[in-house]
Protein backbone atom coordinates (compact mmCIF):
# COMPACT_ATOMS: atom_id res chain seq x y z
CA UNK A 1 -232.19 -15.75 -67.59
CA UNK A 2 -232.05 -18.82 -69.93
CA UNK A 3 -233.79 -18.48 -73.57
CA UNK A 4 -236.82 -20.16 -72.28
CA UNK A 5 -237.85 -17.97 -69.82
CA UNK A 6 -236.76 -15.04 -71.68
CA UNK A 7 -239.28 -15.95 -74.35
CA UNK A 8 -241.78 -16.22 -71.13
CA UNK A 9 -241.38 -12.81 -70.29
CA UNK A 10 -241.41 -11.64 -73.84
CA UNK A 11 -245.35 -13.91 -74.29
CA UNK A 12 -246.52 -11.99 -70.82
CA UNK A 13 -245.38 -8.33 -72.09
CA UNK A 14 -247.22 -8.81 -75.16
CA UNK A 15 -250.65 -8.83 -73.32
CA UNK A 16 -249.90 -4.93 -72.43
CA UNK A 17 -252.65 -2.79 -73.41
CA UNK A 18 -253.49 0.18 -74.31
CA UNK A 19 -250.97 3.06 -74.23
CA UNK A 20 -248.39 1.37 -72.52
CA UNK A 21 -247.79 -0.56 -75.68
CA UNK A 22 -246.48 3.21 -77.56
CA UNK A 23 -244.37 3.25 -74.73
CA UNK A 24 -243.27 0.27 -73.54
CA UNK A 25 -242.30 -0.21 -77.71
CA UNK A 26 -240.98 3.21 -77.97
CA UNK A 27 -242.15 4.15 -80.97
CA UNK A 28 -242.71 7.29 -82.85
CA UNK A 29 -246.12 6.34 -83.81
CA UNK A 30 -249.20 8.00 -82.67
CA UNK A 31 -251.27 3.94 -81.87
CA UNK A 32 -249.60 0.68 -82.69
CA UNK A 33 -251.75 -2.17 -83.60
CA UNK A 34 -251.42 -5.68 -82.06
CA UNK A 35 -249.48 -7.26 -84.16
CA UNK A 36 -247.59 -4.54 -84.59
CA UNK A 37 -246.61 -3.93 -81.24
CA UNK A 38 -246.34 -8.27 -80.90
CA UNK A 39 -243.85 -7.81 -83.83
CA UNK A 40 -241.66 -5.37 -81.87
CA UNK A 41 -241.46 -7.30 -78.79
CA UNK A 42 -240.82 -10.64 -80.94
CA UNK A 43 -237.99 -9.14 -82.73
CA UNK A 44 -236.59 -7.24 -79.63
CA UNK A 45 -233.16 -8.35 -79.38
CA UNK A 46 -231.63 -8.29 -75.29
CA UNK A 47 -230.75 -4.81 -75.02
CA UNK A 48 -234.04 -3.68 -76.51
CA UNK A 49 -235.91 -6.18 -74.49
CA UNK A 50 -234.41 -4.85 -70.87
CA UNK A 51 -235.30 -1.70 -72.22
CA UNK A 52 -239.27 -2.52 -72.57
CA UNK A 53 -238.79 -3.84 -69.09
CA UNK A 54 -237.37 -0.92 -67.19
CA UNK A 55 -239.89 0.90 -69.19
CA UNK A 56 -242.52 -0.86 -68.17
CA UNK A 57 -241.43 -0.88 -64.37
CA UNK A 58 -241.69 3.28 -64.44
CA UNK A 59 -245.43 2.55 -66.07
CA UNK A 60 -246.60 0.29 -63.96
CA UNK A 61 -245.11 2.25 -60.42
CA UNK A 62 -248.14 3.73 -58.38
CA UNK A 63 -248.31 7.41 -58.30
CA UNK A 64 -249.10 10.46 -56.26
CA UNK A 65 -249.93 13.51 -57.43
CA UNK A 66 -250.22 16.13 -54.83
CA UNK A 67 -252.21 19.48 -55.40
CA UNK A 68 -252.16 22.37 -52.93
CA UNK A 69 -253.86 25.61 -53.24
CA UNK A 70 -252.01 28.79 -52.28
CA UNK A 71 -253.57 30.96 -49.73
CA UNK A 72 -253.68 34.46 -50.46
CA UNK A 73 -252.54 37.16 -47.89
CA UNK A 74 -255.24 39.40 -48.34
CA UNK A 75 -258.80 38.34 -48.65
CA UNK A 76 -260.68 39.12 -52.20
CA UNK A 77 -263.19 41.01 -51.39
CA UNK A 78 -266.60 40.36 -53.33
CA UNK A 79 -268.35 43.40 -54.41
């Protein structure tokens, strides 16, 4: 990727919201502001920057969650 469209990239990922920003920033703080999270991604160097992005790939995957209920061998009885 050439500088310019690096710095592309970098002006879409700050528009993530919420708590993707703790994550996507990796941070140890509980909430980042704005322009504290903007900051990060600003000063991100390459390494840190493919980082957010492979980061931010898991995030934004859909997920399943699957929930089964065991069934029992004997009935409860109700008395």
């Amino acid at each position: 990727m050439t500088k310019k469209e690096v710095d592309k990239v970098k002006m879409r990922i700050k528009k993530v919201s919420g708590i993707y920003r703790k994550r996507v920033a990796s941070t140890k703080q509980a909430f980042l502001k704005k322009e504290e999270y903007e900051a990060i991604v600003k000063s991100a160097d390459i390494q840190k920057f493919a980082k957010m992005l492979r980061i931010l790939g898991f995030l934004t995957q859909t997920k399943v969650y699957l929930f089964w209920k065991r069934k029992l061998k004997k009935p409860i009885l109700e008395g």
